[in-house]
Protein backbone atom coordinates (compact mmCIF):
# COMPACT_ATOMS: atom_id res chain seq x y z
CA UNK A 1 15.78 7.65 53.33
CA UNK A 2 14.36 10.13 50.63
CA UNK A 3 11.76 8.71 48.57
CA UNK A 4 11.38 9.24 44.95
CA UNK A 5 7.40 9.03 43.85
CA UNK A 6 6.83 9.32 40.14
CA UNK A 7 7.65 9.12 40.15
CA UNK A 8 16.21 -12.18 42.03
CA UNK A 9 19.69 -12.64 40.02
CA UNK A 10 21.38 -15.66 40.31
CA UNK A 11 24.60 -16.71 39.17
CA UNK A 12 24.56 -18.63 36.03
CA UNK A 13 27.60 -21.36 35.53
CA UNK A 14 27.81 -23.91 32.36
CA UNK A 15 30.33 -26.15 31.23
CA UNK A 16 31.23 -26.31 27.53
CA UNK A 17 28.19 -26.68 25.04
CA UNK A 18 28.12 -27.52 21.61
CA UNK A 19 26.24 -25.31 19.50
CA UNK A 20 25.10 -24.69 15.92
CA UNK A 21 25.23 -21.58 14.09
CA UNK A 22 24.15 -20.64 10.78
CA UNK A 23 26.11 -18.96 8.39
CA UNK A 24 25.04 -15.42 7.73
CA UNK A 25 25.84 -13.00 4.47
CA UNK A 26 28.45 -10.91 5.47
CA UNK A 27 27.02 -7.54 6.63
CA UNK A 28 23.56 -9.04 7.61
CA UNK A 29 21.93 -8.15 10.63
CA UNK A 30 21.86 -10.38 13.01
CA UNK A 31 19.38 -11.13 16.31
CA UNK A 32 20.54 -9.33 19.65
CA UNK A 33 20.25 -12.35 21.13
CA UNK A 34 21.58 -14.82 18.48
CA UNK A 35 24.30 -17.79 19.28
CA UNK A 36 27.60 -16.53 19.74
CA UNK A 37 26.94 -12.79 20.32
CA UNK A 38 26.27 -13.03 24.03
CA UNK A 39 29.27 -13.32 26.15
CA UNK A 40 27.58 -13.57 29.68
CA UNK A 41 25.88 -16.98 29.80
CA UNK A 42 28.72 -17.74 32.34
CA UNK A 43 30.21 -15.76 35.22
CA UNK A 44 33.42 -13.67 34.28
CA UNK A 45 36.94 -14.92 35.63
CA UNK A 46 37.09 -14.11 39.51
CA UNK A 47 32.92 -13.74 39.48
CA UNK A 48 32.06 -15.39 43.09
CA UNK A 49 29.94 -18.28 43.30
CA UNK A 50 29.05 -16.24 47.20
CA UNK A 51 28.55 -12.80 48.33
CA UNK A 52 29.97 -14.70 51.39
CA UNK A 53 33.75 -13.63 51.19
CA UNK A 54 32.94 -10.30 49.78
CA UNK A 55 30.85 -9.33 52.98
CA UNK A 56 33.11 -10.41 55.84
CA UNK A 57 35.44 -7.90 54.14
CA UNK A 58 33.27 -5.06 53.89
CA UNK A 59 31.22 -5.25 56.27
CA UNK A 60 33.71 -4.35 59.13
CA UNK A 61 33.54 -0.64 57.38
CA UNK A 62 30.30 0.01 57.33
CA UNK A 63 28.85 1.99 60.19
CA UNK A 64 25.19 2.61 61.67
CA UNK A 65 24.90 6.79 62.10
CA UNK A 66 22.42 7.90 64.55
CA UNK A 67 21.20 11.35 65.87
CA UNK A 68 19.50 12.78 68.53
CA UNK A 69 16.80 15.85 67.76
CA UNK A 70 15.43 18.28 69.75
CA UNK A 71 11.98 18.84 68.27
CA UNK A 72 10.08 22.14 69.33
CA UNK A 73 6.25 21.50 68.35
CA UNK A 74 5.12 24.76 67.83
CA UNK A 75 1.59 24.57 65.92
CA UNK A 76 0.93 20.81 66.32
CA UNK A 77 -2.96 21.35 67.96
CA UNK A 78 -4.10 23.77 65.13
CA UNK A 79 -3.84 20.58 62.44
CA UNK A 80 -6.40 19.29 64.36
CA UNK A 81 -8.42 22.34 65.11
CA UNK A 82 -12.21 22.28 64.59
CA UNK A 83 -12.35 18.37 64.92
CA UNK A 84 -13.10 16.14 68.03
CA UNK A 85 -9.13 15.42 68.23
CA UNK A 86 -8.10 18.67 69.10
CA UNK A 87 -8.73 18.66 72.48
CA UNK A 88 -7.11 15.17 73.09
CA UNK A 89 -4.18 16.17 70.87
CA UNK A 90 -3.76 18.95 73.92
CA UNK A 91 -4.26 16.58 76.40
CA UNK A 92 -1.06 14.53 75.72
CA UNK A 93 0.85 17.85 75.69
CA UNK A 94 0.72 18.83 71.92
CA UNK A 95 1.31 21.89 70.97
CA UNK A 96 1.83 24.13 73.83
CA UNK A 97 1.99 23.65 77.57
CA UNK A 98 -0.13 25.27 79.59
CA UNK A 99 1.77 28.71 79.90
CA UNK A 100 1.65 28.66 75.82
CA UNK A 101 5.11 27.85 75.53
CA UNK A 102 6.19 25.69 72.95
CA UNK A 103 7.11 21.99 73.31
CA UNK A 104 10.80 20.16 73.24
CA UNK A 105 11.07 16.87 72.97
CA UNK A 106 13.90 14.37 72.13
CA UNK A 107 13.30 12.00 68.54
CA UNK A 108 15.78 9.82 67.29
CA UNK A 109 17.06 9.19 63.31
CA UNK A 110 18.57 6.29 62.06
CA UNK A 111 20.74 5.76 58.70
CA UNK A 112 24.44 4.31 57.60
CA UNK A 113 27.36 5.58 56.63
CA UNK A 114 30.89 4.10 55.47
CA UNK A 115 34.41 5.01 56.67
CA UNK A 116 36.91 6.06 53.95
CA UNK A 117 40.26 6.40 56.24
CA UNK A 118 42.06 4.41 59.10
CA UNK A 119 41.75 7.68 61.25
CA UNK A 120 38.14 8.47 61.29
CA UNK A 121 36.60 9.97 58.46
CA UNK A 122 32.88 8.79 57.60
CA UNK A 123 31.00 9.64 54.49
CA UNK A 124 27.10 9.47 54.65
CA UNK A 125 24.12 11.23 53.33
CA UNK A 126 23.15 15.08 54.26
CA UNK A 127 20.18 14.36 54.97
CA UNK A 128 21.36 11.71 57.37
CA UNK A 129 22.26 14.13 59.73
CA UNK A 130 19.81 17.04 58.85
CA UNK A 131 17.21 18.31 61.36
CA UNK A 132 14.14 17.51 59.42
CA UNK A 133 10.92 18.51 60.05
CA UNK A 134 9.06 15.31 61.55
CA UNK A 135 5.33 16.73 61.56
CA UNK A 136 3.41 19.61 59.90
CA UNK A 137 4.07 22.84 62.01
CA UNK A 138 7.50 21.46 63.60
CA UNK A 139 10.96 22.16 63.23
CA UNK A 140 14.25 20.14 64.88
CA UNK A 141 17.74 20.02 65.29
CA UNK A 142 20.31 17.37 65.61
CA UNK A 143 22.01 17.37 69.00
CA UNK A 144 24.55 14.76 68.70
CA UNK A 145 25.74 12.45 66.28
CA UNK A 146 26.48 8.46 67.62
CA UNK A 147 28.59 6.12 65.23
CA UNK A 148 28.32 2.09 65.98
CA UNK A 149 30.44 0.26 64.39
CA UNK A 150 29.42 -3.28 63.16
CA UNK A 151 31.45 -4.88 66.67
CA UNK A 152 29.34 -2.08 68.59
CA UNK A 153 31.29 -0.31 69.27
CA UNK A 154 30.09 3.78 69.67
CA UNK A 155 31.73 7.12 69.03
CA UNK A 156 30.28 10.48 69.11
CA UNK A 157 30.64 12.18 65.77
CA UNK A 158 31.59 15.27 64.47
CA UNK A 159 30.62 16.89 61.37
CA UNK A 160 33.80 18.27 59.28
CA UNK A 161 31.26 19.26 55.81
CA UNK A 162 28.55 19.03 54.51
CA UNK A 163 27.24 19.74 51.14
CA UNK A 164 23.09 19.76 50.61
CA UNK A 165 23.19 20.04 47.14
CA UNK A 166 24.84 16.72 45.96
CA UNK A 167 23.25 15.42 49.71
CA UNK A 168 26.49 14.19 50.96
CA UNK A 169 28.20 14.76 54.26
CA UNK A 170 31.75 13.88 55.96
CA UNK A 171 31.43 13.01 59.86
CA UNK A 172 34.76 12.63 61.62
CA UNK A 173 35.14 10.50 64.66
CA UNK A 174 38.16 9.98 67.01
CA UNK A 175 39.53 6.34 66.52
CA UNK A 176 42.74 4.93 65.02
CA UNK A 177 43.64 2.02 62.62
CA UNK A 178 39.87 1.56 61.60
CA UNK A 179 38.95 -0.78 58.98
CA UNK A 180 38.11 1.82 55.55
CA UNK A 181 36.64 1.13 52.01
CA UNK A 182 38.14 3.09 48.75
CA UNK A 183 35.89 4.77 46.14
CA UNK A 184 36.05 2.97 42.94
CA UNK A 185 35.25 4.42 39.69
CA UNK A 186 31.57 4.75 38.78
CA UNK A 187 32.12 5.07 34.78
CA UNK A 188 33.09 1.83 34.50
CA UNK A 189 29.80 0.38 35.34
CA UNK A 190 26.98 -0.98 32.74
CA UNK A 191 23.81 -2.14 33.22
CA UNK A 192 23.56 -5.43 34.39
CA UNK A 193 26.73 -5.42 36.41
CA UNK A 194 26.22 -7.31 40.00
CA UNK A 195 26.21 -4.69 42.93
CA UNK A 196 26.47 -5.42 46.68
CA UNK A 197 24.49 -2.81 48.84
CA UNK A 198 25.56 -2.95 52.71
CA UNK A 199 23.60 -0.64 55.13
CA UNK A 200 21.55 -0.73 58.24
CA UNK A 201 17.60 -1.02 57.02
CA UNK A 202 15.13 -0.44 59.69
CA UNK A 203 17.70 -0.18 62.72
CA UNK A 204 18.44 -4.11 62.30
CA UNK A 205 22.33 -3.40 61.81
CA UNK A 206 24.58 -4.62 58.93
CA UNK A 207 22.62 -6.12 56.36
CA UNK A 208 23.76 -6.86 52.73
CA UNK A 209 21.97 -7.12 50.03
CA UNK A 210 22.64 -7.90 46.34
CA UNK A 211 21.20 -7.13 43.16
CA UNK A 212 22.01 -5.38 39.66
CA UNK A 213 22.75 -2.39 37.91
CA UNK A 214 19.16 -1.70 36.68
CA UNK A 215 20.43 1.79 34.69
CA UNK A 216 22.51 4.55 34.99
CA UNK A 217 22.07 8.49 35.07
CA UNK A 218 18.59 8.21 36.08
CA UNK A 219 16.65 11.49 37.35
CA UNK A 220 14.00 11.40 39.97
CA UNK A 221 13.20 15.11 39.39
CA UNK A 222 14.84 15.80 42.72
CA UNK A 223 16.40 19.55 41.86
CA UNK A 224 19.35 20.59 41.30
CA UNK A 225 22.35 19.36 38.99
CA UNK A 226 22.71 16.41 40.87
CA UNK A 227 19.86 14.76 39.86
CA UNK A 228 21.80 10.99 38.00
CA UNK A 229 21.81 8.02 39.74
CA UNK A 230 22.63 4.52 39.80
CA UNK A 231 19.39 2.86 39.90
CA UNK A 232 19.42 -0.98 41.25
CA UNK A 233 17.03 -3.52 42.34
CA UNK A 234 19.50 -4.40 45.55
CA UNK A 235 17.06 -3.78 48.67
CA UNK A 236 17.14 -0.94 49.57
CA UNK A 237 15.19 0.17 52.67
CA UNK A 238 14.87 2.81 55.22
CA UNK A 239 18.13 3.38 57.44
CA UNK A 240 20.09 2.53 53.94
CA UNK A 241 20.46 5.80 53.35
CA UNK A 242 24.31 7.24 53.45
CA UNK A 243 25.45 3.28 53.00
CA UNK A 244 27.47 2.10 49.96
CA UNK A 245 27.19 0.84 47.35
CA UNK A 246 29.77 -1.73 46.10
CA UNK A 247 31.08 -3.47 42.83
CA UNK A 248 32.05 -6.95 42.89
CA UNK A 249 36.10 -5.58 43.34
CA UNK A 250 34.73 -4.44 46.47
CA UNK A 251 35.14 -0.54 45.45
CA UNK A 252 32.47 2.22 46.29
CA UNK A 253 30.89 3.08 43.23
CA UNK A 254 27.82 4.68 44.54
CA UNK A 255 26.08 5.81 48.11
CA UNK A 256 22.50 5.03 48.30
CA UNK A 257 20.80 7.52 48.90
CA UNK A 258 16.65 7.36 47.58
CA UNK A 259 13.75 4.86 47.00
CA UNK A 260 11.15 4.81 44.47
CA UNK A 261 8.04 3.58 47.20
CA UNK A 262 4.80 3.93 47.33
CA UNK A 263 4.30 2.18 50.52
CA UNK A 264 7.23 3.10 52.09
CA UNK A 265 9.13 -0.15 51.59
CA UNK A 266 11.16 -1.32 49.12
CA UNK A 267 9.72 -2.04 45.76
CA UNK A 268 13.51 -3.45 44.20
CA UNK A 269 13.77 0.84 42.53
CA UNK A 270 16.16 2.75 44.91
CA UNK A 271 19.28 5.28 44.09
CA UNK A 272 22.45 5.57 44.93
CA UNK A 273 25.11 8.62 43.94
CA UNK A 274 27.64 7.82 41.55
CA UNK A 275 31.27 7.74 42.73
CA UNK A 276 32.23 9.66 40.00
CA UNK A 277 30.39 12.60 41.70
CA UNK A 278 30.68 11.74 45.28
CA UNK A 279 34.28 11.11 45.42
CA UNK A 280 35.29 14.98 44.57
CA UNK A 281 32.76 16.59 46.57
CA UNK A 282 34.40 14.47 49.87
CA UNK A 283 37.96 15.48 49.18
CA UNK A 284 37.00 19.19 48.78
CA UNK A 285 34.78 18.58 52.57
CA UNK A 286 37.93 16.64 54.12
CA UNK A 287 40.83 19.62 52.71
CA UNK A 288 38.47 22.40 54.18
CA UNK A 289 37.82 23.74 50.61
CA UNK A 290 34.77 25.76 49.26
CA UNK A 291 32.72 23.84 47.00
CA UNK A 292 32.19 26.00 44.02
CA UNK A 293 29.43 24.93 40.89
CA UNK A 294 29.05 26.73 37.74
CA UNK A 295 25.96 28.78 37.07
CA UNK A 296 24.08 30.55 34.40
CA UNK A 297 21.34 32.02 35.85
CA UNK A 298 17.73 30.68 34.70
CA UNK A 299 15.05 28.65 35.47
CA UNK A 300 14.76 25.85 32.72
CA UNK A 301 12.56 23.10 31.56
CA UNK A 302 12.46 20.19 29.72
CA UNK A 303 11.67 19.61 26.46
CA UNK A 304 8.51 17.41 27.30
CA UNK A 305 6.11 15.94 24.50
CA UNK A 306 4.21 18.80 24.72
CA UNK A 307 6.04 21.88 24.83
CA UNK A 308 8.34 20.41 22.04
CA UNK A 309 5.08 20.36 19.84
CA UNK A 310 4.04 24.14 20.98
CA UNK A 311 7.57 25.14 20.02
CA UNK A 312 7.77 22.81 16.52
CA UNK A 313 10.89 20.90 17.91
CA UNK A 314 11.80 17.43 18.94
CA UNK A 315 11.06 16.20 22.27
CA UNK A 316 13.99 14.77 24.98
CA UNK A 317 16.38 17.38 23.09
CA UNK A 318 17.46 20.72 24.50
CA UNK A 319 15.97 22.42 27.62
CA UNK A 320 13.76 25.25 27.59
CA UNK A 321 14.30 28.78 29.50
CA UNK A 322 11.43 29.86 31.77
CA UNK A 323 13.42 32.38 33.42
CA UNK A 324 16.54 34.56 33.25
CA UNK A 325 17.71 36.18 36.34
CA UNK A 326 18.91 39.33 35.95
CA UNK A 327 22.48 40.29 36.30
CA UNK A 328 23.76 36.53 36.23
CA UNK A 329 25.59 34.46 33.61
CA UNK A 330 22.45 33.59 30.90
CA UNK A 331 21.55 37.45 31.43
CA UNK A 332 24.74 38.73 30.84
CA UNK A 333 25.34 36.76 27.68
CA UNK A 334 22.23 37.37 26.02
CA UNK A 335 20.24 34.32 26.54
CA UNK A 336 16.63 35.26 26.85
CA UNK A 337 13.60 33.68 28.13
CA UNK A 338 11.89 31.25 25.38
CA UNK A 339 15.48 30.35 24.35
CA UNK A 340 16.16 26.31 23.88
CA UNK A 341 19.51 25.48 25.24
CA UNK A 342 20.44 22.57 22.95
CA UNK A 343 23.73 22.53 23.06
CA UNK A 344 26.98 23.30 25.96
CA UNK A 345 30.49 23.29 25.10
CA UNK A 346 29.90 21.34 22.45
CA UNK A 347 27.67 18.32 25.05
CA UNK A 348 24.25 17.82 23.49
CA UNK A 349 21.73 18.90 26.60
CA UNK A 350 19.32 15.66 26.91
CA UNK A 351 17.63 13.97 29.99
CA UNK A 352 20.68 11.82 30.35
CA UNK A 353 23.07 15.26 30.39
CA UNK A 354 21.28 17.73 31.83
CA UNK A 355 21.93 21.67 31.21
CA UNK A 356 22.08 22.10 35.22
CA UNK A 357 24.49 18.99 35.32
CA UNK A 358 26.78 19.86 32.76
CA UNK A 359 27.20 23.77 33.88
CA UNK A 360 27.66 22.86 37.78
CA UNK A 361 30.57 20.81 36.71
CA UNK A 362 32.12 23.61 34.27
CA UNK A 363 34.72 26.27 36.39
CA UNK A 364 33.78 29.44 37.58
CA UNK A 365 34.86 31.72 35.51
CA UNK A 366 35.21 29.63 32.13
CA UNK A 367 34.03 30.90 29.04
CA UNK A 368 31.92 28.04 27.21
CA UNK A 369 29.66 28.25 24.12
CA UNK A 370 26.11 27.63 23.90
CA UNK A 371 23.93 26.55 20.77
CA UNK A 372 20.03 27.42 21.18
CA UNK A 373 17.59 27.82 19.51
CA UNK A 374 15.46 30.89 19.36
CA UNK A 375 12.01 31.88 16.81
CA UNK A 376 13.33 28.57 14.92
CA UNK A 377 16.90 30.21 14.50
CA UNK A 378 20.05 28.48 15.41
CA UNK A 379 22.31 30.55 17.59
CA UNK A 380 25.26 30.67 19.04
CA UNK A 381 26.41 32.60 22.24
CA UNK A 382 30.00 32.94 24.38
CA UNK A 383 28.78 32.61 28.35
CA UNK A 384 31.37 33.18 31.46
CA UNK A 385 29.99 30.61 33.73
CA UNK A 386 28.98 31.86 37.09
CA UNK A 387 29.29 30.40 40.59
CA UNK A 388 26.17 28.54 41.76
CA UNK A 389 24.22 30.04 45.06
CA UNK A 390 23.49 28.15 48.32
CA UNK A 391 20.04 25.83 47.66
CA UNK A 392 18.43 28.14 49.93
CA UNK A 393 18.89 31.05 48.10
CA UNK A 394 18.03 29.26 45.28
CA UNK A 395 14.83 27.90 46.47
CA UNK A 396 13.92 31.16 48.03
CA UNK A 397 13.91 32.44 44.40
CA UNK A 398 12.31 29.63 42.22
CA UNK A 399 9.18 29.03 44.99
CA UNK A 400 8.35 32.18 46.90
CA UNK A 401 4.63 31.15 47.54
CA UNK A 402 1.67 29.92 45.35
CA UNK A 403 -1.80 31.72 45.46
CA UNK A 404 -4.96 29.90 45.85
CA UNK A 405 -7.12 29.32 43.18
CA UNK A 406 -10.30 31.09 43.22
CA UNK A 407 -13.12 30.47 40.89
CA UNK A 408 -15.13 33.95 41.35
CA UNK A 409 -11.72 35.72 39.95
CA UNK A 410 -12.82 38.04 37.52
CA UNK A 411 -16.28 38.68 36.40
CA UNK A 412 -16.41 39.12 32.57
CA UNK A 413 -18.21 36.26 30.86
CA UNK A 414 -15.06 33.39 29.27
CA UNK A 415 -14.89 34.04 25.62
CA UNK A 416 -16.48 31.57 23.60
CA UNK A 417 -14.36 31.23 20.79
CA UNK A 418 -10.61 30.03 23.02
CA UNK A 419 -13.04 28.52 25.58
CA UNK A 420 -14.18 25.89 22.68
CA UNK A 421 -10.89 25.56 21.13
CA UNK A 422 -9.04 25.29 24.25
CA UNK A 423 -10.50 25.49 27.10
CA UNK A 424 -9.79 28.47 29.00
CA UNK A 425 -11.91 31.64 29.36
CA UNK A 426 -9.30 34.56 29.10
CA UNK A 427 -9.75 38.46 30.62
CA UNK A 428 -7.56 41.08 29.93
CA UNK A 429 -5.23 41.81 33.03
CA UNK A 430 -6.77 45.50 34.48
CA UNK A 431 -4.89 47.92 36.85
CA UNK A 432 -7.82 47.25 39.47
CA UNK A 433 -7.58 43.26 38.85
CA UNK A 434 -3.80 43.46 39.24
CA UNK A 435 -4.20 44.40 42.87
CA UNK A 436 -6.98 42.19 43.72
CA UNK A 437 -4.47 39.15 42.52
CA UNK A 438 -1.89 40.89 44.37
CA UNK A 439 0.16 40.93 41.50
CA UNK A 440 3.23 43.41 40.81
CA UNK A 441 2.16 46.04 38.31
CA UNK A 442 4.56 45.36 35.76
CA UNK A 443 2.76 41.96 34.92
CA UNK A 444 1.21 42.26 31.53
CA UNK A 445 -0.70 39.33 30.35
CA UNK A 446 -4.39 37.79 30.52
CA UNK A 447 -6.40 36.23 33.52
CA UNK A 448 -8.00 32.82 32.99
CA UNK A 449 -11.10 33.07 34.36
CA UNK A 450 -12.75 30.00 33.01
CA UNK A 451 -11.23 26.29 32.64
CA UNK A 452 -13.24 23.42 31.36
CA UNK A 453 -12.19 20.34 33.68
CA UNK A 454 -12.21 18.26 30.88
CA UNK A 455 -10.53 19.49 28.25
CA UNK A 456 -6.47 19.36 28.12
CA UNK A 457 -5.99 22.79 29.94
CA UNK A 458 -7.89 21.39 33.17
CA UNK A 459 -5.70 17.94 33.14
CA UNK A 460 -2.09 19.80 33.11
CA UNK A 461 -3.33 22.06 35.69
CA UNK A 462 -4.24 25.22 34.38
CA UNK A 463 -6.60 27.39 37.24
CA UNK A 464 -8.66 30.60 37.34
CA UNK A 465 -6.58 33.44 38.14
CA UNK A 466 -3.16 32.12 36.36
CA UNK A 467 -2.26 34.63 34.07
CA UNK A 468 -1.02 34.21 30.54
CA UNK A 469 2.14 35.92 29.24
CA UNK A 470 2.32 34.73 26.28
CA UNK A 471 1.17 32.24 23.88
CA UNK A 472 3.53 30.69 21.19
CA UNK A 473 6.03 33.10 22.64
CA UNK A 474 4.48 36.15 21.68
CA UNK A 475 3.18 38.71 24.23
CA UNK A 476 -0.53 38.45 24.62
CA UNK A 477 -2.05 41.70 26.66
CA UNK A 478 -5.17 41.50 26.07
CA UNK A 479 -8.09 38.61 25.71
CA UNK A 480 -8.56 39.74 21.89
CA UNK A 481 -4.98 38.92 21.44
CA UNK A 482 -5.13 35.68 23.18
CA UNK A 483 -8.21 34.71 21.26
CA UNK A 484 -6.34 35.27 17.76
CA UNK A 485 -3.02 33.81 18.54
CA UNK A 486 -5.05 30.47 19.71
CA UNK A 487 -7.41 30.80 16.13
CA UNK A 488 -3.71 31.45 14.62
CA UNK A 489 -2.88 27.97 16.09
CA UNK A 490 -5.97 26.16 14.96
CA UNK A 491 -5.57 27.50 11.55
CA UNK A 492 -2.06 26.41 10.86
CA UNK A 493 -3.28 22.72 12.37
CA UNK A 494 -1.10 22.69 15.51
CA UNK A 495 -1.93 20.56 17.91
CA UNK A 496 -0.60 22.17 20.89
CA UNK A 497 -0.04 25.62 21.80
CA UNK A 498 2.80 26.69 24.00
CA UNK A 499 1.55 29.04 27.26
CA UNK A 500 3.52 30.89 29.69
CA UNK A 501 2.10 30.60 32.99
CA UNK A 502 2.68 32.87 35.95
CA UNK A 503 0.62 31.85 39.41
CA UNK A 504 0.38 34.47 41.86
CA UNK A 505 4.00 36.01 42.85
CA UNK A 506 5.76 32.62 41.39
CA UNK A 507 8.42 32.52 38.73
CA UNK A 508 6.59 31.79 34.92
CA UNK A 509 6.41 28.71 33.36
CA UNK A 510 6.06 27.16 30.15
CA UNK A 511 3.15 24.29 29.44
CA UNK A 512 2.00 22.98 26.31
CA UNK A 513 -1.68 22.79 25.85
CA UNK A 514 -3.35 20.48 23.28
CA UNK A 515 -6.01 21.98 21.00
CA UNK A 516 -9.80 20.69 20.97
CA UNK A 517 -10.27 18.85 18.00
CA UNK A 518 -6.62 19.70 16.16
């Protein structure tokens, strides 16, 4: 079960009832909740009275998915070196044996899964079936795959595809005239609509639970374009991962996949993937086909409270480019970093409709107009969507390593004027301090060298030795520069100035910075 860190229903039924409304002028606005404009005080036609009925029919296709890993401990003793455990934590053979080999031993996973065809096929979660990484300094792989089915039944699984982006997978397993569950169709569903979650929390076996649609296209920040789920307050636990999620017609319309837990149990906030987006990346698994996502090419951000106010602009609306990479889709069309990606093929770019989201479903190869918005100009550009990388590749690119922080970087006393109005001591970015950051010598910016914990810079996370590229989007090179672009700022009664951050060898980033005193 992935967890998601920020990051009782009961079936009402009434005979007739009399009822007294008052007139209203026509056109007046009425309560949300007035008489007569709620139609759900009773169950709908064919709502069950039980879950009862519902579960002996689904239940039958729901399947427990184990694996077997073989888990090579390679570091395991050095997490405890210095301390009066390491010695003991060699003792019972961590680490290394005693020819300084590394370790192998056998762990077991648990989670569910649901078959979607009389011959065998299984959908579950990627992640299900992943070789994770079970302790600091370890690595595993998964040896074997075991399905049970709910009369016990065990086969040994293969895997026909698997897809870690969207974090589904399609086992196959060698059985005939199985019991099998359809997908149903996810954009039907509101909030408030009863949901049936079947699964196999904690090892116990089949267990149902039941609950509520508690919203829809929610992110968790978990990367990638896939990042809108069904949220519901049906238990959801660990080993529930890869089971589905039903509608009271008995149809798939989600796989639950996350928790939001802060102890590890469930709190009534877990996840599931819509059908909607599920259901297309199975077929293309079970026909053999290459899963292919659009791509432009840049490293984005959202429009958060504070960055909108740096850049003058409202919040939730449009996504802002950190990055371009060169040679790809964005680059090729012109888009540049700063740019506000507001608008894609004519689909407004909000938190519920994400930029990533709405590209990854676009073809390779289609040409698609943009609206963003750059220097407080409107534009519009023609991009030929790319085809989206592997994740690794992709994560490769976006976190290649983050420098310590270091407090005696650079010696020059913090400027006192940008140190009172913001916080941050700045020092012009020297040949000689470019190589003791270890920094490629095409970076052009200023060092911070001071930050005062308690102003607004020290609560987003702002540390000696991040250098600034800019400030309000324009270049700053020196600490002069900085100085007057933040007194530029001040004077013009902004609130919140809009930095461009680069840590060590990372990729930039944008972060809004409120002004002392403004």
């Amino acid at each position: 079960m992935r967890y998601a860190y920020a990051i009782t229903a009961a079936l009402l039924a009434g005979g007739a009832t009399a009822t007294l409304t008052m007139q209203q002028p026509v056109g007046a606005q009425v309560a949300q909740n007035a008489p007569g404009t709620i139609s759900a005080a009773a169950p709908k036609a064919g709502a069950p009275m039980s879950f009862a009925d519902l579960a002996a029919r689904l239940q039958p296709a729901v399947v427990n998915i184990s694996t077997t890993q073989k888990i090579q401990v390679k570091n395991g003793a050095n997490a405890f070196a210095g301390t009066p455990f390491e010695e003991l934590f060699k003792r019972f053979g961590g680490g290394t044996d005693d020819n300084g080999k590394p370790i192998t031993r056998e762990a077991t996973s648990l989670g569910s899964g649901f078959i979607i065809s009389p011959d065998g096929y299984v959908v579950t979660n990627n992640h299900v079936i992943s070789g994770g990484s079970p302790q600091e300094g370890s690595s595993a792989v998964v040896s074997s795959i075991t399905v049970t089915l709910p009369d016990r039944k065990e086969y040994k699984a293969t895997i026909v595809g698997r897809d870690q982006t969207s974090d589904l997978a399609l086992l196959k397993i060698d059985a005939k005239n199985l019991p099998f569950v359809q997908f149903g169709d996810s954009t039907r569903a509101r909030v408030g609509d009863w949901v049936v979650a079947i699964g196999n929390p904690f090892g116990l076996g089949g267990t149902v639970t039941a609950g509520i649609v508690s919203a829809l296209h929610r992110s968790i920040g978990a990367p990638g374009p896939f990042d809108r789920y069904i949220q519901t307050d049906a238990s959801i636990n660990q080993g529930n991962s890869g089971g589905p999620m039903f509608d009271l017609e008995g149809n798939v319309i989600g796989i639950n996949t996350a928790i939001f837990s802060p102890t590890g149990g469930n709190v009534g906030i877990g996840f599931a993937i819509p059908a909607e987006e599920a259901k297309p990346v199975i077929e293309a698994l079970k026909s053999g086909s290459k899963i292919k996502r659009g791509y432009l090419g840049v490293g984005i951000q959202p429009m958060t409270e504070d960055i909108a106010a740096g850049l003058g602009l409202p919040k939730d609306h449009g996504e802002l480019v950190a990055r371009v990479e060169p040679g790809e889709a964005a680059a090729r069309a012109g888009i540049r970093q700063g740019d506000v990606i507001v608008k894609v093929n004519g689909q407004d770019v909000t938190p519920d409709n994400t930029l990533s989201y709405i590209v990854a479903k676009a073809p390779v190869g289609t040409k698609m107009p943009i609206e963003l918005i750059r220097e407080g100009q409107r534009k519009s550009l023609i991009v030929t969507i790319g085809e989206r990388p592997p994740e690794d590749q992709l994560a490769g690119a976006a976190n290649p390593g983050d420098d310590e922080s270091d407090d005696n970087a650079g010696q020059a006393n913090p400027d006192q004027s940008t140190r009172n109005t913001l916080g941050l001591g700045f020092q012009t970015l020297t040949p000689e301090l470019d190589r003791k950051l270890g920094l490629p010598g095409t970076v052009r910016g200023v060092v911070i060298n001071y930050v005062d914990p308690s102003s607004d810079a020290g609560t987003v996370g702002l540390q000696p030795r991040d250098v600034i590229l800019q400030i309000d989007q324009i270049p700053v090179t020196t600490s002069q520069a900085a100085a007057a672009a933040i007194e530029a700022a001040r004077k013009a009664k902004k609130s919140t100035v809009l930095l461009f951050v680069q840590r060590g060898n990372s990729p930039g980033r944008y972060i809004g910075v409120k002004l002392k005193g403004n």
